[in-house]
N, C-alpha and C. Protein backbone atom coordinates (compact mmCIF):
# COMPACT_ATOMS: atom_id res chain seq x y z
N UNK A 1 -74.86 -102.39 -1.82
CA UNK A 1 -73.75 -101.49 -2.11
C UNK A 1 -73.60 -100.47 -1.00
N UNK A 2 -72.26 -100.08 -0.69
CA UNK A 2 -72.16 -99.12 0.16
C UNK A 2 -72.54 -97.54 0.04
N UNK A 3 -73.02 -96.92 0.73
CA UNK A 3 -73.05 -95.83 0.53
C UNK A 3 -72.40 -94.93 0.70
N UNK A 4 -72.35 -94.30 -0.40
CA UNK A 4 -71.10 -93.42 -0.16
C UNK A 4 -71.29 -91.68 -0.06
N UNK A 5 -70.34 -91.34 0.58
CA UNK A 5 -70.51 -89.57 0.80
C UNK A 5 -69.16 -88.76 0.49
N UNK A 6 -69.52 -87.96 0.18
CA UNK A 6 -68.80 -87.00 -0.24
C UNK A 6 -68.67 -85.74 0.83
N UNK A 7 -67.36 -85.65 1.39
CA UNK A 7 -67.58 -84.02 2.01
C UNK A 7 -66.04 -83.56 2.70
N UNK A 8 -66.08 -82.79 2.93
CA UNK A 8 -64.81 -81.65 3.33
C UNK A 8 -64.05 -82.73 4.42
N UNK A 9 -62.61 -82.73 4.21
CA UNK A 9 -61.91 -83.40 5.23
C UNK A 9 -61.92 -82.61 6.67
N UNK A 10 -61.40 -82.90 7.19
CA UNK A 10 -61.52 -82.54 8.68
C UNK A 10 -60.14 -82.96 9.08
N UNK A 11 -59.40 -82.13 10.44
CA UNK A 11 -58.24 -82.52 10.86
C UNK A 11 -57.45 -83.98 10.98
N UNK A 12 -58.97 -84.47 11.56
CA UNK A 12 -58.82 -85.92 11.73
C UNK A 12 -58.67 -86.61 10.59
N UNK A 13 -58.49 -86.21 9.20
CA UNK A 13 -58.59 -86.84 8.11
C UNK A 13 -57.09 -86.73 7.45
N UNK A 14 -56.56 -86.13 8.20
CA UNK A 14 -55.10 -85.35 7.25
C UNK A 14 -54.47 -86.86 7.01
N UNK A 15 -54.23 -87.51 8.29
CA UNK A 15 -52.84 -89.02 7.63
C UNK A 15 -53.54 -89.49 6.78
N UNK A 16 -54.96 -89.79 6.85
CA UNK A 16 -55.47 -90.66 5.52
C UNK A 16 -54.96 -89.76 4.09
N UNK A 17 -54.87 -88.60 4.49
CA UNK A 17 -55.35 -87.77 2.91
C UNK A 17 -53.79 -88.36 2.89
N UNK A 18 -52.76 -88.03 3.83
CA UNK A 18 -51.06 -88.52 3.52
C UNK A 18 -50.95 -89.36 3.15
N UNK A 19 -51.35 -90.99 3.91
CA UNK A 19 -51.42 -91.96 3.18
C UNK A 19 -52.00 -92.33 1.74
N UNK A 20 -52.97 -91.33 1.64
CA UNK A 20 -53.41 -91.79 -0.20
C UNK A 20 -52.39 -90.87 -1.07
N UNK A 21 -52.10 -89.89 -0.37
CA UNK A 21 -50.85 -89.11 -1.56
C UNK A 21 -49.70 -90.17 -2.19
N UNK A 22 -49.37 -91.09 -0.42
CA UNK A 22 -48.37 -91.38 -0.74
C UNK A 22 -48.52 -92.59 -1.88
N UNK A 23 -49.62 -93.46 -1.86
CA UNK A 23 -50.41 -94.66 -2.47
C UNK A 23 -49.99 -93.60 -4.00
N UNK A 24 -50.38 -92.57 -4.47
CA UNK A 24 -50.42 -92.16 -5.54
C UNK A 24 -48.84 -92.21 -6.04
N UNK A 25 -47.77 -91.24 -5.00
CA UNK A 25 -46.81 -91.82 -5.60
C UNK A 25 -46.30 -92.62 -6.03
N UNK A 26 -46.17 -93.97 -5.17
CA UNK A 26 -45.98 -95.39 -5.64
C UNK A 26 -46.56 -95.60 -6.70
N UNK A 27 -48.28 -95.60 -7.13
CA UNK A 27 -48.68 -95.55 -8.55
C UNK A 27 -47.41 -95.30 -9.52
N UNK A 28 -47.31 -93.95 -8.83
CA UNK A 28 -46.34 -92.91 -10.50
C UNK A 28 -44.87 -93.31 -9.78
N UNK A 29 -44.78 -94.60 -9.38
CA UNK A 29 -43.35 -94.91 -9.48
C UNK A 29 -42.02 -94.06 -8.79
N UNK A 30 -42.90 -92.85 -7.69
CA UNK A 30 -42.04 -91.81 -7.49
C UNK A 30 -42.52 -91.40 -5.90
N UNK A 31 -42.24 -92.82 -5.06
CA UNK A 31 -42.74 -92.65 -3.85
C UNK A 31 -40.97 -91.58 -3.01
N UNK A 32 -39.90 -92.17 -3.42
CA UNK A 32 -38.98 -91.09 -3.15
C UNK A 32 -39.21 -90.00 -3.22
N UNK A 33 -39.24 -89.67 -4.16
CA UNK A 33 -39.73 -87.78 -4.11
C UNK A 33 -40.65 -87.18 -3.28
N UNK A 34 -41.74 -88.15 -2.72
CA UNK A 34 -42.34 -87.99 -1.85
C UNK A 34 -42.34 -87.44 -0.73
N UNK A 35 -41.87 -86.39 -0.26
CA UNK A 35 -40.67 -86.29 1.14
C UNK A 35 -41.61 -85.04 2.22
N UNK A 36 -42.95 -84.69 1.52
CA UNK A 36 -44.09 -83.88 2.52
C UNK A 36 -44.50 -84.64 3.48
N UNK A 37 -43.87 -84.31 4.86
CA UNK A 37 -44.85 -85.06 6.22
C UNK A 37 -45.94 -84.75 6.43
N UNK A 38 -45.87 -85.73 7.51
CA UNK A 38 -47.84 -85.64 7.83
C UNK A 38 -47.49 -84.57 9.29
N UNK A 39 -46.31 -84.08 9.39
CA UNK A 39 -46.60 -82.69 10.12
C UNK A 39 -46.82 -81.75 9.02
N UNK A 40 -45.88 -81.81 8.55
CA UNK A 40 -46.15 -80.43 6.78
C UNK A 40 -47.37 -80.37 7.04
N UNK A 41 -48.13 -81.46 6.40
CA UNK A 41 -49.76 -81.38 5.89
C UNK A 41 -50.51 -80.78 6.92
N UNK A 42 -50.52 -81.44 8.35
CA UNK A 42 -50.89 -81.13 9.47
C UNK A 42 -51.14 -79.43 9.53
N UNK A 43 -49.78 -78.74 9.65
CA UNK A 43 -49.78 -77.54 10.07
C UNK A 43 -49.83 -76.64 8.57
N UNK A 44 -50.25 -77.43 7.49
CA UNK A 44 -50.92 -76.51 6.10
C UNK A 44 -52.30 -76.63 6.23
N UNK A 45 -52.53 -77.59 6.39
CA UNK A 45 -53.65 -77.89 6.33
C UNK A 45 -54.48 -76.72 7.08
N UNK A 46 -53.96 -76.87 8.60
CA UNK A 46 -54.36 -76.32 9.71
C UNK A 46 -54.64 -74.28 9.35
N UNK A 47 -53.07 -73.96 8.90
CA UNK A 47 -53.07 -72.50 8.09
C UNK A 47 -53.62 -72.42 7.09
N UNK A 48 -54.60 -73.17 6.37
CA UNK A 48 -55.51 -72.98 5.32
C UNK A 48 -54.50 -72.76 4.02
N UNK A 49 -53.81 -73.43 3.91
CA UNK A 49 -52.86 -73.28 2.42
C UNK A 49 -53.70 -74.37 1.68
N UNK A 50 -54.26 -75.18 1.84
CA UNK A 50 -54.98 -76.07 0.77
C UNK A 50 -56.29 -76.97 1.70
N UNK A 51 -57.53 -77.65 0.76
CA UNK A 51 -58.75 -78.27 1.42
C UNK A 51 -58.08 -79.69 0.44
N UNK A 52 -59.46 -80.55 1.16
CA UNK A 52 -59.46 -81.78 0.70
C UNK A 52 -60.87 -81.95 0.41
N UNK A 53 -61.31 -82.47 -0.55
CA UNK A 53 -62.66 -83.03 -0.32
C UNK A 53 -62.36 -84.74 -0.34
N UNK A 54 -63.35 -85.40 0.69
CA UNK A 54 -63.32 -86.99 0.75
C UNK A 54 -63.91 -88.23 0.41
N UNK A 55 -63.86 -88.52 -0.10
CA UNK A 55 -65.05 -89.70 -0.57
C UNK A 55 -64.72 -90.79 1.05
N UNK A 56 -66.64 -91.47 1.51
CA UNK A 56 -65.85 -92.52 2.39
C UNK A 56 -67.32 -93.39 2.09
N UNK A 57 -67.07 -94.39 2.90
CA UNK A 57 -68.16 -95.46 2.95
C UNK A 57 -68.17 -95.89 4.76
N UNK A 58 -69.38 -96.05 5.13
CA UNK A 58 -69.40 -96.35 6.48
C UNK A 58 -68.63 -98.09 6.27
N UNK A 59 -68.23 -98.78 5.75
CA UNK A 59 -67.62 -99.76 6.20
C UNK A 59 -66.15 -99.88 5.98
N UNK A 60 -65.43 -98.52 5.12
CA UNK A 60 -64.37 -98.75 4.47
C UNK A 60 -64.11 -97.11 5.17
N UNK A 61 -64.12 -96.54 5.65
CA UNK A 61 -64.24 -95.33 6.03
C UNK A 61 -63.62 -94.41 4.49
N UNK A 62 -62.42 -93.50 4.81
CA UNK A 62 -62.04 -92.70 3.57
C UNK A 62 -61.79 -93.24 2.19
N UNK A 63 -62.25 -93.30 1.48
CA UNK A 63 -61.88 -94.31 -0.07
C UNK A 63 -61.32 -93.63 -1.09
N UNK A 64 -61.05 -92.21 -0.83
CA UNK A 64 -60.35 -91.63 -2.15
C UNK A 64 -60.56 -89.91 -1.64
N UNK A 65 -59.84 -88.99 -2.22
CA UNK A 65 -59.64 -87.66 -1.75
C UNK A 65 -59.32 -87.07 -2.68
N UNK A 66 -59.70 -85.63 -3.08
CA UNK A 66 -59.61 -84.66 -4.12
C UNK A 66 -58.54 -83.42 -3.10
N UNK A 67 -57.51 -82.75 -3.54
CA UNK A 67 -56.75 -82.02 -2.64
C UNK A 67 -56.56 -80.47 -3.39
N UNK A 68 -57.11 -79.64 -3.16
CA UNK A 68 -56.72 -78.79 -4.16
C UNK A 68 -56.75 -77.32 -2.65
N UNK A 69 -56.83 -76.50 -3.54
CA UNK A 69 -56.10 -74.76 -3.38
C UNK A 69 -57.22 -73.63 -4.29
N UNK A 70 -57.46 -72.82 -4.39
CA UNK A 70 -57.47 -71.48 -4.57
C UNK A 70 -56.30 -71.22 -5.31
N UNK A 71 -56.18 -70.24 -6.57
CA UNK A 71 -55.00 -69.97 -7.50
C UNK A 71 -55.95 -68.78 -7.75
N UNK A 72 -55.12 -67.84 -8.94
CA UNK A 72 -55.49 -67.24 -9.76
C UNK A 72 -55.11 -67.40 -11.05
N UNK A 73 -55.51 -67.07 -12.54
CA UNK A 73 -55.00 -66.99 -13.43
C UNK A 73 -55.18 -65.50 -13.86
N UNK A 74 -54.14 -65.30 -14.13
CA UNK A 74 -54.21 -63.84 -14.90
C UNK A 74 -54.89 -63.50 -15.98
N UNK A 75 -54.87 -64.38 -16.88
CA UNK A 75 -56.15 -64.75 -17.65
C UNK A 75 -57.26 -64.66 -17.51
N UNK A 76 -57.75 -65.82 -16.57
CA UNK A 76 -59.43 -66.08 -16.55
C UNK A 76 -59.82 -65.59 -15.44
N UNK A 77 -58.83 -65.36 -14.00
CA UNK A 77 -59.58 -65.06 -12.99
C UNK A 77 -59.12 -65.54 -12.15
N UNK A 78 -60.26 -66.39 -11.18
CA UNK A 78 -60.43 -67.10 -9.86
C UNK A 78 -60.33 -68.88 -10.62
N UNK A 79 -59.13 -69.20 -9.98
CA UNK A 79 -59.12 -70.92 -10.02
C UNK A 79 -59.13 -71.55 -9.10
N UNK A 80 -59.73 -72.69 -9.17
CA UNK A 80 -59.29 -73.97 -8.30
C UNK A 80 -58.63 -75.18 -9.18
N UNK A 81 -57.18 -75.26 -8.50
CA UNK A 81 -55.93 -76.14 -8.53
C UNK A 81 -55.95 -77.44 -7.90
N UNK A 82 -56.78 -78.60 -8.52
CA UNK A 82 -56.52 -80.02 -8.04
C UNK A 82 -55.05 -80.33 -7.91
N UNK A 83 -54.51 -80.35 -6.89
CA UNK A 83 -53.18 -81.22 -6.93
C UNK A 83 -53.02 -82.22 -7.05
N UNK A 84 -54.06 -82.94 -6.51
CA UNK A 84 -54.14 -84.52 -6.54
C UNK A 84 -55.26 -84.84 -5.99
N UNK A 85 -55.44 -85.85 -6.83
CA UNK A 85 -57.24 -86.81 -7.17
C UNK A 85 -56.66 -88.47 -6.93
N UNK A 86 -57.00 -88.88 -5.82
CA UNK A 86 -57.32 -90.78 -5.87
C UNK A 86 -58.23 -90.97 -5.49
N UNK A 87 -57.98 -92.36 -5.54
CA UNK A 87 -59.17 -93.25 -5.17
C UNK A 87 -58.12 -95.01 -5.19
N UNK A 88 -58.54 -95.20 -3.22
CA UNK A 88 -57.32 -96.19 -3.72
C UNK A 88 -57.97 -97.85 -4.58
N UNK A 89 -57.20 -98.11 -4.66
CA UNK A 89 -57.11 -99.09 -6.18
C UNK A 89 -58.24 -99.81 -6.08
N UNK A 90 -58.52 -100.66 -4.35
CA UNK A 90 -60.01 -101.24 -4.26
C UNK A 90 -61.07 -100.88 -4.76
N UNK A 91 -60.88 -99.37 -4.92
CA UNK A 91 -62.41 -99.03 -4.43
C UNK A 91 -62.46 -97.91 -6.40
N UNK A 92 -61.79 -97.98 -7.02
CA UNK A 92 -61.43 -97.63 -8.28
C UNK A 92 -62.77 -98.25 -9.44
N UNK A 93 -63.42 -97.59 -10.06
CA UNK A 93 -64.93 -97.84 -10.74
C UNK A 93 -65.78 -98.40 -10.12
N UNK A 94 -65.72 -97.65 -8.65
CA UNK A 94 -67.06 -97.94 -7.66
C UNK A 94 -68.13 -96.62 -7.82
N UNK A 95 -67.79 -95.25 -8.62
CA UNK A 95 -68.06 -94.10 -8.33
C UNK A 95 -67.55 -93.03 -7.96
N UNK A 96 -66.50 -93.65 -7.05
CA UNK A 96 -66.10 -92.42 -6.08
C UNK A 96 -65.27 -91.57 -7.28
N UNK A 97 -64.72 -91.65 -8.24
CA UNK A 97 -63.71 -90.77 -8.90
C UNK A 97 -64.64 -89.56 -9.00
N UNK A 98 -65.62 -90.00 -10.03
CA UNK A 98 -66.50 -89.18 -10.35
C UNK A 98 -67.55 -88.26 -9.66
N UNK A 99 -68.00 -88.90 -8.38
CA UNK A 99 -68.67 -87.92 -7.26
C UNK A 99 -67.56 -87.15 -6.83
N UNK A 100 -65.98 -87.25 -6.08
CA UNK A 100 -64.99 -86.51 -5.93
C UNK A 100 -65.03 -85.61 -7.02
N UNK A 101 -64.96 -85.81 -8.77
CA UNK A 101 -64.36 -84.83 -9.02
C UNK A 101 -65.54 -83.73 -9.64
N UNK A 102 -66.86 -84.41 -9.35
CA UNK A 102 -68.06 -83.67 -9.50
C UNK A 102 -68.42 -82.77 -8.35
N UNK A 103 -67.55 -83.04 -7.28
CA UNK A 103 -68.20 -81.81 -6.17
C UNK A 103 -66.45 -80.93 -5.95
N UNK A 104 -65.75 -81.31 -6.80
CA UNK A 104 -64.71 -80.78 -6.70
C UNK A 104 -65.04 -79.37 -8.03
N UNK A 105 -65.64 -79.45 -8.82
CA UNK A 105 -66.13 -78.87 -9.92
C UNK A 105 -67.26 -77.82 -9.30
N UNK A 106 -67.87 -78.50 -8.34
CA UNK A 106 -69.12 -77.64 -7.87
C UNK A 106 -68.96 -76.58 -6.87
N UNK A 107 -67.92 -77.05 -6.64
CA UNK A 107 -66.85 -76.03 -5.18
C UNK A 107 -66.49 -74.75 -5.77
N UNK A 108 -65.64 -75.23 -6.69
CA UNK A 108 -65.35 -74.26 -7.98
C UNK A 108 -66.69 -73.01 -8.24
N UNK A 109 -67.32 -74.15 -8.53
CA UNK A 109 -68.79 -73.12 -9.32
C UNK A 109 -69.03 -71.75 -7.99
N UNK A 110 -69.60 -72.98 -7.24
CA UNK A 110 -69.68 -71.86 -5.85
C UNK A 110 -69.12 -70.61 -5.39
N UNK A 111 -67.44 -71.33 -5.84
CA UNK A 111 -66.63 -69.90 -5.02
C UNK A 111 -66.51 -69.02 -6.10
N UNK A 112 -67.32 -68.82 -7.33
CA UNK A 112 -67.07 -68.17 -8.67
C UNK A 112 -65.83 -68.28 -9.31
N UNK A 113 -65.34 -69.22 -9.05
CA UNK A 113 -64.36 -69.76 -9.97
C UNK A 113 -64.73 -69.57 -11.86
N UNK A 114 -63.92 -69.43 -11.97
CA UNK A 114 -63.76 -69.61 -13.75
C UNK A 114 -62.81 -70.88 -14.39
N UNK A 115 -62.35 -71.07 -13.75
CA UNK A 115 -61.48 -72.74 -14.38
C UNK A 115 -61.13 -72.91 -13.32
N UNK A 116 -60.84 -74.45 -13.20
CA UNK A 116 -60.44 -75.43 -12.38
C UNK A 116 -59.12 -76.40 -13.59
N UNK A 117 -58.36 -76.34 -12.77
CA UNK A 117 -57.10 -77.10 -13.55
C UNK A 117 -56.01 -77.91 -12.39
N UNK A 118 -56.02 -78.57 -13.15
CA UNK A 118 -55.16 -79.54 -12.72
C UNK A 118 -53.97 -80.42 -13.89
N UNK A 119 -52.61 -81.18 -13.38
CA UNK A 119 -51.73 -81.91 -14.36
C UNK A 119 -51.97 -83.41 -14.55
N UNK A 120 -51.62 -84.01 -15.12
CA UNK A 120 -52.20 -85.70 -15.77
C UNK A 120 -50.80 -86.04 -16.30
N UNK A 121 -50.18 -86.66 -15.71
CA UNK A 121 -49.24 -88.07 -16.75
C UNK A 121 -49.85 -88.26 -18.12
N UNK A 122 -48.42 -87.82 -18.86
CA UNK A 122 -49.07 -88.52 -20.28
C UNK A 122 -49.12 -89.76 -20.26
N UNK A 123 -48.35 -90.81 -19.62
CA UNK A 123 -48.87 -92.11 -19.74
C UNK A 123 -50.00 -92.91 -18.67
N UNK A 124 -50.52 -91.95 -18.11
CA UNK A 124 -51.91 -92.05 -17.38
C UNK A 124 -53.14 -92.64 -18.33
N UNK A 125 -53.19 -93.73 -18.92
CA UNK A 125 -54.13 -93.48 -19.21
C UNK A 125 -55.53 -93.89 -18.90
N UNK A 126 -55.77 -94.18 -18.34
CA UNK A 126 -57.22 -94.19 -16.66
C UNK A 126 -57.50 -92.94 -17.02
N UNK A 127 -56.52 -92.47 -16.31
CA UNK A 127 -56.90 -90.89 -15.75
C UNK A 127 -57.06 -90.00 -17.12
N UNK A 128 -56.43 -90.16 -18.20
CA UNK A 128 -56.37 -89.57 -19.21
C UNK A 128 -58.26 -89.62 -19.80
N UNK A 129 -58.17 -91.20 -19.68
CA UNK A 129 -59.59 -91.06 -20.27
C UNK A 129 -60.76 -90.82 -19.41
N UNK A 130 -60.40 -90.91 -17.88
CA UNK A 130 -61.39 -90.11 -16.79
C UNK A 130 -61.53 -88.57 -17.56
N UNK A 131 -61.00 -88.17 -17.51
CA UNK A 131 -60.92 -86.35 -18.25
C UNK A 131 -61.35 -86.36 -19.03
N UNK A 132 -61.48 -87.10 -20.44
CA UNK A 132 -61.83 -86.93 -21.40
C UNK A 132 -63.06 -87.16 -20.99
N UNK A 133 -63.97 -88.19 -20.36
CA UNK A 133 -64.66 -88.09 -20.74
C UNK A 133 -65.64 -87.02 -19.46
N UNK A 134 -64.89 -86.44 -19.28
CA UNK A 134 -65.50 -85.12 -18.35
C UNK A 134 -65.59 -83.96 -19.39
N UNK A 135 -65.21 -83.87 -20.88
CA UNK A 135 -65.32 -83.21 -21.59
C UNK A 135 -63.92 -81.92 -21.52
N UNK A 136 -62.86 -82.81 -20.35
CA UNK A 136 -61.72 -81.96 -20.10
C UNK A 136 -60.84 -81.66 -21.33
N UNK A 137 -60.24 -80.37 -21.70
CA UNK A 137 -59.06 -79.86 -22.39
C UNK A 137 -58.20 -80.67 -22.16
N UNK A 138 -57.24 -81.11 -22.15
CA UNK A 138 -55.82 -81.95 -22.08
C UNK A 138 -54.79 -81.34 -22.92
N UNK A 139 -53.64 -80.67 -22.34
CA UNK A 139 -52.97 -79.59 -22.62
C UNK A 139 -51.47 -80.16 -23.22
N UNK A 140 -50.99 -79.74 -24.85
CA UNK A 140 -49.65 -80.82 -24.40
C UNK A 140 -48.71 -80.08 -25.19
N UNK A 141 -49.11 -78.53 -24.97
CA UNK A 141 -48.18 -77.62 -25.43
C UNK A 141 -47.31 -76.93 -24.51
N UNK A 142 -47.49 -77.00 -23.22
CA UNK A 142 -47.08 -76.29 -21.97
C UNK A 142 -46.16 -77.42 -21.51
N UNK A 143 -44.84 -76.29 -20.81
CA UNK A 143 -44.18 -77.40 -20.07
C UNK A 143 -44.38 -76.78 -18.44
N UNK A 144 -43.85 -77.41 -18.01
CA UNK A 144 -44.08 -77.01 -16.53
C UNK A 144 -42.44 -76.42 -16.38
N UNK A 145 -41.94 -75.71 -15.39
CA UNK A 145 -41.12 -75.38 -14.82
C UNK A 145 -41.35 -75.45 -13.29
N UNK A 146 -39.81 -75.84 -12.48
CA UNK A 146 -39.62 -75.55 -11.11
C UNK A 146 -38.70 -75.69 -10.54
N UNK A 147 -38.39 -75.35 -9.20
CA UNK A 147 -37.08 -74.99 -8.69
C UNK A 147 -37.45 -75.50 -7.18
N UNK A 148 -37.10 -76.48 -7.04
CA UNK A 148 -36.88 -77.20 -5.49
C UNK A 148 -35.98 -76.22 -4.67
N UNK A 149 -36.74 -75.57 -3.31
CA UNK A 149 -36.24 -74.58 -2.25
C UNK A 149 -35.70 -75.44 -0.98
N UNK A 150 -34.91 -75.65 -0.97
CA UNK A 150 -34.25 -76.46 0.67
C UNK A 150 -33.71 -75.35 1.65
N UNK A 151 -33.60 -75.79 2.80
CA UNK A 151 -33.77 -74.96 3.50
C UNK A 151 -32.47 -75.46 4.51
């Protein structure tokens, strides 16, 4: 079996992290909407607006990526905001979900975080029951709101 590692993306990692975003859209049927370049990411990345953590294997190099941010809640405090969690489809109940979203949790701990949150498709259900059985809340009283800014 390959071995696998877990750790902080690096510049050189940004198109992969693009290319698996975009792999996720297609998943959710919504590769149109898709419309963040891999300059966007590039020069966010670069200004520290969001990290990645990476899962890879020395023969398969990057195999899946956790993408999140720093938030606050007015509530609880200090958060960390998964935006998006894959793992592309090959490499899907090899481990990697779970080491990703176990050092994505531990990042959290570190920076004294108090919750870590992230959104799930209700008709996800992989991912639905990945969470659950992380002992995750699953929220289905909240709606989301937003307002697309063009420029």
């Amino acid at each position: 079996m390959n071995k696998m590692n877990i750790r902080k993306a690096t510049l050189a990692d940004i198109p992969t992290v693009h290319d698996l975003v975009r792999e996720l859209a297609i998943y959710e049927a919504s590769e149109a909407a898709f419309t963040a370049t891999l300059e966007d990411y590039t020069r966010d990345f670069e200004a520290g607006r969001f990290e990645v953590l990476v899962a890879e294997t020395p023969d398969d190099g990057v195999i899946g990526m956790a993408f999140f941010y720093e938030t606050y809640s007015t509530w609880k405090g200090a958060m960390l905001w998964l935006e998006d969690f894959v793992v592309k489809a090959a490499h899907r109940r090899s481990g990697a979900g779970q080491l990703l979203f176990d050092a994505y949790v531990a990042e959290a701990r570190q920076r004294g975080c108090r919750l870590v949150k992230w959104q799930v498709l209700d008709w996800n259900e992989p991912a639905l029951n990945f969470y659950r059985r992380q002992q995750a809340i699953i929220e289905t009283n909240w709606w989301n709101g937003k307002i697309f800014l063009t420029s």
